[in-house]
C-alpha atoms as a PDB file:
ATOM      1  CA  UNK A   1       6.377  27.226  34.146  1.00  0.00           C
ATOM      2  CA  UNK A   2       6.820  26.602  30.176  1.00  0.00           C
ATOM      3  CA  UNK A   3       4.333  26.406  28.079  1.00  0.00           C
ATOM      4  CA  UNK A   4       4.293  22.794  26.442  1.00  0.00           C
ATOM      5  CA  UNK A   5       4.937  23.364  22.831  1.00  0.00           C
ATOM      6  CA  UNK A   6       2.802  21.812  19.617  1.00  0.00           C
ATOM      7  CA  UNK A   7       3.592  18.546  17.890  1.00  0.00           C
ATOM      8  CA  UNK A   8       3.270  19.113  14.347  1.00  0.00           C
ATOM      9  CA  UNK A   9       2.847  15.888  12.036  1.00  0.00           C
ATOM     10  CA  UNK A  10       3.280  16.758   8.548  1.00  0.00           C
ATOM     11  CA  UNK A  11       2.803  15.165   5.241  1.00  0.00           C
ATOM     12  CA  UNK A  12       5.914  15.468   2.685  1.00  0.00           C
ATOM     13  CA  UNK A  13       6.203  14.387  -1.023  1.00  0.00           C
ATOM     14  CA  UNK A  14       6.068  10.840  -2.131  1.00  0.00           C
ATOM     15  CA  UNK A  15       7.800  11.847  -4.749  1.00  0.00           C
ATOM     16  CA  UNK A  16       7.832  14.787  -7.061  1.00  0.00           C
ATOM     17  CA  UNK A  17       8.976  17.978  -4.335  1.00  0.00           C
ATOM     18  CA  UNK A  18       6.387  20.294  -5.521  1.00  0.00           C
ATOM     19  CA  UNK A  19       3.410  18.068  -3.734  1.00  0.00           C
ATOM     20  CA  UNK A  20       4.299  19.827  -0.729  1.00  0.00           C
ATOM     21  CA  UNK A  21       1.523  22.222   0.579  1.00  0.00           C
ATOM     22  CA  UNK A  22       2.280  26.310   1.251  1.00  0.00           C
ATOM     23  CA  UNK A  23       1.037  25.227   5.014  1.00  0.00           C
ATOM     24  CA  UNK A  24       3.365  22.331   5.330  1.00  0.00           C
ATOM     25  CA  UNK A  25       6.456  24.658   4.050  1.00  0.00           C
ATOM     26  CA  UNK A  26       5.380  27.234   6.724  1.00  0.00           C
ATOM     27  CA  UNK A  27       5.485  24.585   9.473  1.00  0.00           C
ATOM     28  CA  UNK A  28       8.851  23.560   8.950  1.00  0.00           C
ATOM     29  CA  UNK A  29      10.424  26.757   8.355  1.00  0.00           C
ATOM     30  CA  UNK A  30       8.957  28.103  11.906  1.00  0.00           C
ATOM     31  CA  UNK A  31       9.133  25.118  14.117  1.00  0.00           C
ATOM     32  CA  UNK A  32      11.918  24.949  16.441  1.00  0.00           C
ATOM     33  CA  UNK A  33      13.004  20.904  15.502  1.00  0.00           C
ATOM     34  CA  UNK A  34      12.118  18.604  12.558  1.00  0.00           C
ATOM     35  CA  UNK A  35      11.738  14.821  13.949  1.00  0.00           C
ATOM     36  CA  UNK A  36      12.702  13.047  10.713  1.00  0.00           C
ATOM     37  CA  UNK A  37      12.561   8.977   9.359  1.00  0.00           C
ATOM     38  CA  UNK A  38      15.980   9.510   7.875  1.00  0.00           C
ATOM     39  CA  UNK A  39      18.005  12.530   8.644  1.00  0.00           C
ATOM     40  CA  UNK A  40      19.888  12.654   5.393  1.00  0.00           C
ATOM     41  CA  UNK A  41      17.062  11.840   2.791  1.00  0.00           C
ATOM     42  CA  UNK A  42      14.996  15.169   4.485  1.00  0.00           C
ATOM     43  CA  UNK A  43      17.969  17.348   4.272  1.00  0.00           C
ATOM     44  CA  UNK A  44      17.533  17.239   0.438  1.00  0.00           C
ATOM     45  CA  UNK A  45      13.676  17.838   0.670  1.00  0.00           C
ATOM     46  CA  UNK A  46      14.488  21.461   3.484  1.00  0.00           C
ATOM     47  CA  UNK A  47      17.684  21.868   1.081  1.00  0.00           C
ATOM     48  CA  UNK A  48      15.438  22.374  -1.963  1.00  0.00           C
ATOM     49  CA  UNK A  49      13.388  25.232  -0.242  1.00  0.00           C
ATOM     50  CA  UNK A  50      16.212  26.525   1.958  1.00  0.00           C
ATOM     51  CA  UNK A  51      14.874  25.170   4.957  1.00  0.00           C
ATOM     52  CA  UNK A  52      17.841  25.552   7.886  1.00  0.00           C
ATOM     53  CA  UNK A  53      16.536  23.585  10.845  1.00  0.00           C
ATOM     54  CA  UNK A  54      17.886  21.229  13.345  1.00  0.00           C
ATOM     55  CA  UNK A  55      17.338  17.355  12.810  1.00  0.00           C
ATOM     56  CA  UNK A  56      16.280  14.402  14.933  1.00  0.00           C
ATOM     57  CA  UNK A  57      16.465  10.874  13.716  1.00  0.00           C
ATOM     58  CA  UNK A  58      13.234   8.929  14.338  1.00  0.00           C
ATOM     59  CA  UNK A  59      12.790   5.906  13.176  1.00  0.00           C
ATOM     60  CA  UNK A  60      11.378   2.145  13.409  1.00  0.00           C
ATOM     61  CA  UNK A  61      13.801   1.214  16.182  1.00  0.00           C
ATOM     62  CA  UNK A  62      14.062   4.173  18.376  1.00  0.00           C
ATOM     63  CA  UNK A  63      10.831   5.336  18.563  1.00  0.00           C
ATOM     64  CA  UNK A  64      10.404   4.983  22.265  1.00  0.00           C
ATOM     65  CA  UNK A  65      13.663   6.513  23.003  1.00  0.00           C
ATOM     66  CA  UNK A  66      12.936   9.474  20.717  1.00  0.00           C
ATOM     67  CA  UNK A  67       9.595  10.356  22.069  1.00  0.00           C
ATOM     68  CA  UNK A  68      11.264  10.964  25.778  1.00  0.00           C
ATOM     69  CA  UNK A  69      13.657  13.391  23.842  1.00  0.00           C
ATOM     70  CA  UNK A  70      10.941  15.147  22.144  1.00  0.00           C
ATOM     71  CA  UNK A  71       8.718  15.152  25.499  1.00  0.00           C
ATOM     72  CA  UNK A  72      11.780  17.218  26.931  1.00  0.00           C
ATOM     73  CA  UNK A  73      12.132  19.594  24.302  1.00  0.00           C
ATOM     74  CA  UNK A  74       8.398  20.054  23.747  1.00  0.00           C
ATOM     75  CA  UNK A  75       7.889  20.397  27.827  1.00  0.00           C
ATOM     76  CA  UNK A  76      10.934  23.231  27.253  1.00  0.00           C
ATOM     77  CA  UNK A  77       8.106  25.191  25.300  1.00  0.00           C
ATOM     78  CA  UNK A  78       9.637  24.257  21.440  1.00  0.00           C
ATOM     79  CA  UNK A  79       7.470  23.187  18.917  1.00  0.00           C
ATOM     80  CA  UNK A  80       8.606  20.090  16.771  1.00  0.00           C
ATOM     81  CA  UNK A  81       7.610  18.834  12.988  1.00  0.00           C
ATOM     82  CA  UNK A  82       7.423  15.145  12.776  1.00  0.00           C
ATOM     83  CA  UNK A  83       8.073  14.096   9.040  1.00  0.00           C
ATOM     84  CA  UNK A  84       9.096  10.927   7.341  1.00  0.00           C
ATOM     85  CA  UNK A  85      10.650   9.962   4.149  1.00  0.00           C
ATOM     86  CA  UNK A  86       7.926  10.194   2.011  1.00  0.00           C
ATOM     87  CA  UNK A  87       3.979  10.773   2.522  1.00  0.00           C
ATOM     88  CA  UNK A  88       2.073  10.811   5.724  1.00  0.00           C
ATOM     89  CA  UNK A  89       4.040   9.942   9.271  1.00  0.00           C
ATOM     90  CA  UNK A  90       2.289   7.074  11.204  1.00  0.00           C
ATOM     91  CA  UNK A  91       0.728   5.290   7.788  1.00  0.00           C
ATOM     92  CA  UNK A  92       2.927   2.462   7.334  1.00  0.00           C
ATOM     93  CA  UNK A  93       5.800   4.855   8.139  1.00  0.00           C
ATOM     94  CA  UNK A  94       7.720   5.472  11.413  1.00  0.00           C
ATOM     95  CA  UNK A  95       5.286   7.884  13.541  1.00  0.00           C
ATOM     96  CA  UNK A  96       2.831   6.733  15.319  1.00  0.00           C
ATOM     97  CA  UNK A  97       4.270   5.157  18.206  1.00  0.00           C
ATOM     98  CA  UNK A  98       6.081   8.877  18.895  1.00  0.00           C
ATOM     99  CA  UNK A  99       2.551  10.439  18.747  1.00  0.00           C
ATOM    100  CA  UNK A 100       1.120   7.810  20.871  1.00  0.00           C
ATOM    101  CA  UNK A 101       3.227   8.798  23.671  1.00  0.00           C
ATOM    102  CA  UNK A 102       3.110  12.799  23.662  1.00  0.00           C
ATOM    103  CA  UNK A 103      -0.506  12.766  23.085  1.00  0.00           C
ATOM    104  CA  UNK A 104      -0.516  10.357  26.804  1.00  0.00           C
ATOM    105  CA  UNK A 105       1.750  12.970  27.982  1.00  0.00           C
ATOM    106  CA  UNK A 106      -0.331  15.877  27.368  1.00  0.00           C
ATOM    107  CA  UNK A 107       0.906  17.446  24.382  1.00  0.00           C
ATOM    108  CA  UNK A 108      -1.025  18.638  21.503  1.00  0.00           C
ATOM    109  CA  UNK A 109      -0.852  17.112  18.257  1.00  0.00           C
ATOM    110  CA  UNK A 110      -1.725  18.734  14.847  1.00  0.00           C
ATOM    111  CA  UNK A 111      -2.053  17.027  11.497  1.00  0.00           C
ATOM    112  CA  UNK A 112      -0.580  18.755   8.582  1.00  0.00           C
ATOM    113  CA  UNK A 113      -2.613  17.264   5.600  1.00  0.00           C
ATOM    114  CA  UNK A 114      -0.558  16.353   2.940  1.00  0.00           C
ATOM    115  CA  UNK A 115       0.547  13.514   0.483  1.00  0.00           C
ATOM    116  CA  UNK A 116      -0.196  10.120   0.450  1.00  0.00           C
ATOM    117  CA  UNK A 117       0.811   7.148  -1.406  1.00  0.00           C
ATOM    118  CA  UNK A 118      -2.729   4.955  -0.499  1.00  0.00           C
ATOM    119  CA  UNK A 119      -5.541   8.165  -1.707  1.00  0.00           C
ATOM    120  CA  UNK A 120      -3.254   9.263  -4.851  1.00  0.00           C
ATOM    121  CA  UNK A 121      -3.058   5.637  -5.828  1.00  0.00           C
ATOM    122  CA  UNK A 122      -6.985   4.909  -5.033  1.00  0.00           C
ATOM    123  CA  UNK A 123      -7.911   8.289  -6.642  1.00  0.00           C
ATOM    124  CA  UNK A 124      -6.383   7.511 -10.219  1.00  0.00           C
ATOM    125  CA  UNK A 125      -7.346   3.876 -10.169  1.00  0.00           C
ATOM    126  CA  UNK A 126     -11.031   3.633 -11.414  1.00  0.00           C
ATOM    127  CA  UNK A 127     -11.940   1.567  -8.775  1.00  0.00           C
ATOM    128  CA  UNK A 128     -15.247   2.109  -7.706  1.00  0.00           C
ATOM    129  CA  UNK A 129     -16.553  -0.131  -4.690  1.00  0.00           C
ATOM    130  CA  UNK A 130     -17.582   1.563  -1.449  1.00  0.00           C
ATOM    131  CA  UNK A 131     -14.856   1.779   1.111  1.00  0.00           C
ATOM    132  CA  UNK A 132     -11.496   0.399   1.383  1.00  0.00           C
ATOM    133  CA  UNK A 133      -9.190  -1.341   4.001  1.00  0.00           C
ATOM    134  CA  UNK A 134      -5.477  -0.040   4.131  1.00  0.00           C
ATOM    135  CA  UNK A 135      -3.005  -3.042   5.241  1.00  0.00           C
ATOM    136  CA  UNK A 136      -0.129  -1.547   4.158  1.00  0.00           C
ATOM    137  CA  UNK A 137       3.301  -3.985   4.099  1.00  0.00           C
ATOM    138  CA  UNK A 138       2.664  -7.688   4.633  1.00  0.00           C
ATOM    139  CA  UNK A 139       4.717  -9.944   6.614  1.00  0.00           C
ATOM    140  CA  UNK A 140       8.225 -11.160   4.838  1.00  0.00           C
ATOM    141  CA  UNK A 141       8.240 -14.287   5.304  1.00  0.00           C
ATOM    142  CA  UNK A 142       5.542 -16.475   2.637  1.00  0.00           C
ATOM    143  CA  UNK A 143       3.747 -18.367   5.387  1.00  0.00           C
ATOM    144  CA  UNK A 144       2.693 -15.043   7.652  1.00  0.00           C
ATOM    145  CA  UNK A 145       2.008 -13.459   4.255  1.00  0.00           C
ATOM    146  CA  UNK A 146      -0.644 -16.308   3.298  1.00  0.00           C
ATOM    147  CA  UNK A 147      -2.082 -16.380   6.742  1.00  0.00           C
ATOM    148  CA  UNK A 148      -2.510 -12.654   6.401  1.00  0.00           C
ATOM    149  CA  UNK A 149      -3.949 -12.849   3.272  1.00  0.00           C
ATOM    150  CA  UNK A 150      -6.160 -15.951   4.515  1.00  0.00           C
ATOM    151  CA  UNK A 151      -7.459 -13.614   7.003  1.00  0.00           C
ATOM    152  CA  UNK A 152      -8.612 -11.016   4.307  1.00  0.00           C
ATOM    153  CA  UNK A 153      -9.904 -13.864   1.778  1.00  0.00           C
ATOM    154  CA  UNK A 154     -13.134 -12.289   2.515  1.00  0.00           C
ATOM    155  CA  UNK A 155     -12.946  -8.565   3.205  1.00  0.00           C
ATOM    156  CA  UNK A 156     -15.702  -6.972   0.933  1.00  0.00           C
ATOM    157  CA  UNK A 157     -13.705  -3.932   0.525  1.00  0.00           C
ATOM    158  CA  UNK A 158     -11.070  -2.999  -1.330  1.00  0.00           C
ATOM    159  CA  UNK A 159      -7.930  -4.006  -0.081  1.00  0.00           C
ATOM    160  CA  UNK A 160      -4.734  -1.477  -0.418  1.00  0.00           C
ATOM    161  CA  UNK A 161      -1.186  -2.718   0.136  1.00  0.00           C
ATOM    162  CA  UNK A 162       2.220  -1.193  -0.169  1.00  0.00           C
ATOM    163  CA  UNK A 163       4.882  -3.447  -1.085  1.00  0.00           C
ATOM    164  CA  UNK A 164       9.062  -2.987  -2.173  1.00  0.00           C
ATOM    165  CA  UNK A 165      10.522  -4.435  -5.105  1.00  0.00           C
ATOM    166  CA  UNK A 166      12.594  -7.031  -3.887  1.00  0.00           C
ATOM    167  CA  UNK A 167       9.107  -9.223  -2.915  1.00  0.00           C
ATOM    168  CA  UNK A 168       6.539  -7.657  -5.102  1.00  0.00           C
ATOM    169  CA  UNK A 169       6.718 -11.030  -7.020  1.00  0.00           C
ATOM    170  CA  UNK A 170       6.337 -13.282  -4.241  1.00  0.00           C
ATOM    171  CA  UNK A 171       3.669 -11.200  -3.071  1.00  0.00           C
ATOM    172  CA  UNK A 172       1.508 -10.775  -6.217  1.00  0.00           C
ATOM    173  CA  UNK A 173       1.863 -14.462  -6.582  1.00  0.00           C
ATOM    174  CA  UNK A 174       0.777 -15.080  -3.282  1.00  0.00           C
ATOM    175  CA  UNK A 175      -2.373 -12.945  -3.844  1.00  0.00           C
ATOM    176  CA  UNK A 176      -3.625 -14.906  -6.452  1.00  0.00           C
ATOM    177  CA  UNK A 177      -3.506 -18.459  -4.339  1.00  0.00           C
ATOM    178  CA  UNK A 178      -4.849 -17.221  -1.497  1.00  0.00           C
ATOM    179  CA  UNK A 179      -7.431 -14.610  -3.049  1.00  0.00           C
ATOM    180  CA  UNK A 180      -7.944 -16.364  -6.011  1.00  0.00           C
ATOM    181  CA  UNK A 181      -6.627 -15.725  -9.874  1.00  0.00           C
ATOM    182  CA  UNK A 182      -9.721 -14.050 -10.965  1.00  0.00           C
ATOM    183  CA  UNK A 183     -10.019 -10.867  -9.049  1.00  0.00           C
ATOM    184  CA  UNK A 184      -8.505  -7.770 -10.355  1.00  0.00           C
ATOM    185  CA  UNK A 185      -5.608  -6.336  -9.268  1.00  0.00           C
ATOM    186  CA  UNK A 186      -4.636  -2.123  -9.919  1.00  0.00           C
ATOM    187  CA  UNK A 187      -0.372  -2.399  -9.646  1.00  0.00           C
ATOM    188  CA  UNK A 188       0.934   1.595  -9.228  1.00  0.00           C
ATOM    189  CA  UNK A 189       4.622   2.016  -9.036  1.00  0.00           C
ATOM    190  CA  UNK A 190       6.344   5.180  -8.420  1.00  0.00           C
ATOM    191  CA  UNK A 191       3.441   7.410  -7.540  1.00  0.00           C
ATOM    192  CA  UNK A 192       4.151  11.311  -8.515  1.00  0.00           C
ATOM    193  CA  UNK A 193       7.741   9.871 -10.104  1.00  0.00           C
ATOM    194  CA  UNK A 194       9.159  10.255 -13.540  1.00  0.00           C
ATOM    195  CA  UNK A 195       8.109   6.767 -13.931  1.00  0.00           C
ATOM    196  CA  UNK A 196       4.581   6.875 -12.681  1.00  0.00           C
ATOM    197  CA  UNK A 197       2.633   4.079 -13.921  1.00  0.00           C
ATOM    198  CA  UNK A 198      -0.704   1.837 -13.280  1.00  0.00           C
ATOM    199  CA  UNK A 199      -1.500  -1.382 -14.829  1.00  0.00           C
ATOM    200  CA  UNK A 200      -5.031  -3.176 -14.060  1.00  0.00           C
ATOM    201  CA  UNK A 201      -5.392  -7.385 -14.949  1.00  0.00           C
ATOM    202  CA  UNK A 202      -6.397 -10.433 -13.107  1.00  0.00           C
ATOM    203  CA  UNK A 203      -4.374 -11.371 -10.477  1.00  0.00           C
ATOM    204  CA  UNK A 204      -3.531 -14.578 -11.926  1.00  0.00           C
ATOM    205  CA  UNK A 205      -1.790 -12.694 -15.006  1.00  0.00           C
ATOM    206  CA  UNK A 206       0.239 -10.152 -12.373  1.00  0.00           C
ATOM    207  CA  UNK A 207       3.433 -11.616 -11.781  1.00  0.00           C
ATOM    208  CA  UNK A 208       3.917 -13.021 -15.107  1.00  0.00           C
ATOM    209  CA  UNK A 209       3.612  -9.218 -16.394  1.00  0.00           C
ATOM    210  CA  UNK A 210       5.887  -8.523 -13.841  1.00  0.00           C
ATOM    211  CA  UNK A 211       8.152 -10.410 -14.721  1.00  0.00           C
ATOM    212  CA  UNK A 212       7.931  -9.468 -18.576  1.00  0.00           C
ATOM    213  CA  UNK A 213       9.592  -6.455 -17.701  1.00  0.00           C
ATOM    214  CA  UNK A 214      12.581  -6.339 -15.474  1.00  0.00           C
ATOM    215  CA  UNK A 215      11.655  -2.387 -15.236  1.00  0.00           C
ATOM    216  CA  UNK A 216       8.110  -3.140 -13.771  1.00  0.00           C
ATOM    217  CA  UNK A 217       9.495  -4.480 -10.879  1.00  0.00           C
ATOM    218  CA  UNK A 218      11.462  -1.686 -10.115  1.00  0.00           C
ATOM    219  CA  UNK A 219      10.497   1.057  -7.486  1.00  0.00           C
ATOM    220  CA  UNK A 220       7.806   1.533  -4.364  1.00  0.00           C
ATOM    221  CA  UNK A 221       4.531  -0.138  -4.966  1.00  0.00           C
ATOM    222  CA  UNK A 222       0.645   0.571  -4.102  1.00  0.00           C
ATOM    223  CA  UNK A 223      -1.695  -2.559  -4.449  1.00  0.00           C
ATOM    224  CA  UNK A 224      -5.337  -2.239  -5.048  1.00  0.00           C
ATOM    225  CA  UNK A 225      -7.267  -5.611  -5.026  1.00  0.00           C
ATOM    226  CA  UNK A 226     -10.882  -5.471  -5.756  1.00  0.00           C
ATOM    227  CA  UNK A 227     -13.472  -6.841  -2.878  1.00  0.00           C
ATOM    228  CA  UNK A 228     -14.076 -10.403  -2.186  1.00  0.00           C
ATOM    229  CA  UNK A 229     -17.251 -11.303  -4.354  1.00  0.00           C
ATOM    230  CA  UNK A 230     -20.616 -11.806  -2.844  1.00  0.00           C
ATOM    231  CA  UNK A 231     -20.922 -14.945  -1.193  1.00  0.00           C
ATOM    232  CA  UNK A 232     -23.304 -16.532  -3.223  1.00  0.00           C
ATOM    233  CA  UNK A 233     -21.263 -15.356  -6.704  1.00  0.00           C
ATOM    234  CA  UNK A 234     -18.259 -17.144  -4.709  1.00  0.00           C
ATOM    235  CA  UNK A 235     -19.676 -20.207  -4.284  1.00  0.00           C
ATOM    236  CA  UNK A 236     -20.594 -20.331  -8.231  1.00  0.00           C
ATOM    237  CA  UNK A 237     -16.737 -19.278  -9.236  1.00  0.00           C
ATOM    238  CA  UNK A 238     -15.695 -22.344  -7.027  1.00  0.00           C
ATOM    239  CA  UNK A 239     -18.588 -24.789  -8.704  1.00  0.00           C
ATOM    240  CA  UNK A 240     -17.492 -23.528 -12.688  1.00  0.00           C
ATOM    241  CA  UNK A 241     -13.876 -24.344 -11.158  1.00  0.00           C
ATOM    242  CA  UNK A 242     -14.700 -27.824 -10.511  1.00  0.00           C
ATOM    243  CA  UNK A 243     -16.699 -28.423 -13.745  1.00  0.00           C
ATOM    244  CA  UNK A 244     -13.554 -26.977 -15.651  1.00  0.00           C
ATOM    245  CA  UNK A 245     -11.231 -29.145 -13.911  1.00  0.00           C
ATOM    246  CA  UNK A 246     -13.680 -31.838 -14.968  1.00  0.00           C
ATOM    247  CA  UNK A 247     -13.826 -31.153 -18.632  1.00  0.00           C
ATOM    248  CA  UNK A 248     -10.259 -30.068 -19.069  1.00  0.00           C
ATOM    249  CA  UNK A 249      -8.972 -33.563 -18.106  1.00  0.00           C
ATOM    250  CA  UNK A 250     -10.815 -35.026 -21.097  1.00  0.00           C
ATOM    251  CA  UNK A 251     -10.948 -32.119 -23.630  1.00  0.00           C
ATOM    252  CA  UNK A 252      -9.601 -29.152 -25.909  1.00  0.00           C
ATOM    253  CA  UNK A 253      -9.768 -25.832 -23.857  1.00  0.00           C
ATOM    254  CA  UNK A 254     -11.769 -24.217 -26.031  1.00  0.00           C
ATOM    255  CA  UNK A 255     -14.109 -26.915 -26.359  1.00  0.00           C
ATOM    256  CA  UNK A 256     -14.322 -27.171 -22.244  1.00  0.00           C
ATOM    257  CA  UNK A 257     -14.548 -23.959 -22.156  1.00  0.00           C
ATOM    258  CA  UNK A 258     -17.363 -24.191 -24.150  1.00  0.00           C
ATOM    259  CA  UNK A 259     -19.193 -26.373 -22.486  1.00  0.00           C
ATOM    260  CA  UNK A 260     -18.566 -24.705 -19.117  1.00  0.00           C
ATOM    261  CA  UNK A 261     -20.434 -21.214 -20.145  1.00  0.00           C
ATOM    262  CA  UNK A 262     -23.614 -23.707 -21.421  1.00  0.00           C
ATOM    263  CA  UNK A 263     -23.651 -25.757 -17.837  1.00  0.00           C
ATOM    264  CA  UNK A 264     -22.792 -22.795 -15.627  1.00  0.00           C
ATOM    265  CA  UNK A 265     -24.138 -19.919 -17.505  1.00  0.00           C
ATOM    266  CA  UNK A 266     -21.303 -17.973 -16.936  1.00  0.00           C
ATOM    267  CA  UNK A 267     -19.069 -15.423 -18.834  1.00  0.00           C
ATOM    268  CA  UNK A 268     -16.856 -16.494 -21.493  1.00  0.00           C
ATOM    269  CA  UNK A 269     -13.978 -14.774 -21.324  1.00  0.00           C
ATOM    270  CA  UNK A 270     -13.901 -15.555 -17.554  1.00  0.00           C
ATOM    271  CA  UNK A 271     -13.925 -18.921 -17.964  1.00  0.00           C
ATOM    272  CA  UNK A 272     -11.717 -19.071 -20.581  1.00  0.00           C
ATOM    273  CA  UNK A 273      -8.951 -17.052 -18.025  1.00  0.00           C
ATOM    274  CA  UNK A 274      -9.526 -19.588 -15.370  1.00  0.00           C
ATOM    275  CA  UNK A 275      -9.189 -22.492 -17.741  1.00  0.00           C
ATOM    276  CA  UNK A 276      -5.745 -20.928 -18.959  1.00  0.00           C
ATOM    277  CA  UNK A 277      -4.780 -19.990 -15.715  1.00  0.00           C
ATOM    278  CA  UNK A 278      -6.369 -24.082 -14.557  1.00  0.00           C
ATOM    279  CA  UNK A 279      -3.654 -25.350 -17.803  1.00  0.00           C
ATOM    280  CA  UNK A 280      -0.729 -23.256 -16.676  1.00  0.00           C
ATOM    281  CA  UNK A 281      -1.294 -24.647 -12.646  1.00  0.00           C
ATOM    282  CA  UNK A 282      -1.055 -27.923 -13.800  1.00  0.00           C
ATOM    283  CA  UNK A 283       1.967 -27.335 -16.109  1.00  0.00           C
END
């Protein structure tokens, strides 16, 4: 009888090829298959370290069928890396319905700890609640992505998303209705890239800087949006939103404005954002 062989899950680069550990390198070089997202796109990653191994395709729509393959091989007594594209298999990524499976099946499974779009972005981003709640890609089409984001209105965690380029401006602007314009919003693009960047504002000033740019909009994108507020520090934004409205039909910003921070006692400047962003909604 053969001894059932190891499912290896291991992290690869998000980006720049030399954020691949010494242990990961060893694991592909010495397993018997590599299980990858996208068959081509890896071969450049082994290529680059002269890593000659054979390939499976496993991705987002033959997952099931792929696992049975793997269950034969690994029941033949071969070990097998499971990679991705980019970062950590099974987070957000193709993965985890393939590990699901062999672990029911009896085979073990060992991380290999490794890159990872959601901690690099997190780690370089300042932010500094407790805690944080990955959600990774929201729904494509606006009214699932509002009812997601309905559902997280509230979440006193961070919140982390990943998002592509084609609907990063959809999405930011959907952020700000649902969460509201005033929390702050962390946008990193191209993570470990030539291009890395971050840019922190208000969510209600995120797709406008967006759009500034055409080059902003470019690339793979982490999200960071900073906890809900307390409840009771809620309930005051919502009450120095209704005296703005107030005072803005019937006066000057800055004069509303004005008169806003001596009835609500609240911060200047963060009135005077919400009665821009209050000008620019009715415009």
């Amino acid at each position: 009888m053969n001894h059932i062989g190891t499912l290896y899950v291991v992290a690869t680069p998000i980006g720049n090829l030399q954020d691949i550990t010494l242990r990961a390198l060893e694991t592909l070089k010495t397993v018997d298959l590599i299980a990858a997202e996208d068959t081509r796109h890896s071969g450049g990653l082994l290529a680059h370290y002269a890593i000659q191994k054979k390939l499976l395709a496993v991705h987002e729509h033959n997952e099931h069928r792929s696992a049975e393959i793997l269950l034969e091989r690994l029941q033949a007594g071969q070990s097998v890396a499971l990679i991705t594209d980019a970062g950590t298999p099974g987070i957000s990524d193709p993965g985890a319905v393939v590990v699901d499976i062999l672990r029911e099946a009896g085979v073990t499974v060992v991380p290999v700890p490794g890159a990872s779009a959601v901690i690099a972005a997190l780690s370089a981003s300042g932010i500094t609640e407790n805690g944080f709640r990955f959600v990774g890609f929201l729904p494509a089409s606006g009214s699932q992505r509002k009812k997601q984001l309905q559902a997280l209105e509230h979440e006193p965690t961070t919140l982390v998303f990943y998002e592509a380029p084609h609907r990063v401006l959809e999405s930011v602007q959907d952020m700000a209705a649902v969460l509201g314009p005033l929390r702050r919003i962390t946008i990193a693009r191209e993570l470990t890239k030539t291009f890395e960047s971050f840019h922190r504002c208000p969510l209600g000033e995120a797709h406008d800087w967006l759009l500034a740019d055409a080059n902003r909009q470019r690339g793979e994108f982490v999200l960071l949006v900073e906890a809900a507020p307390p409840a009771e520090d809620d309930a005051d934004a919502r009450e120095a939103e209704r005296i703005l409205r107030l005072l803005l039909a019937d006066l000057p910003l800055k004069q509303a404005v004005k008169l806003a921070v001596d009835i609500t006692g609240g911060k200047k400047n963060a009135l005077y954002q919400l009665a821009l962003q209050l000008n620019d909604a009715q415009d």
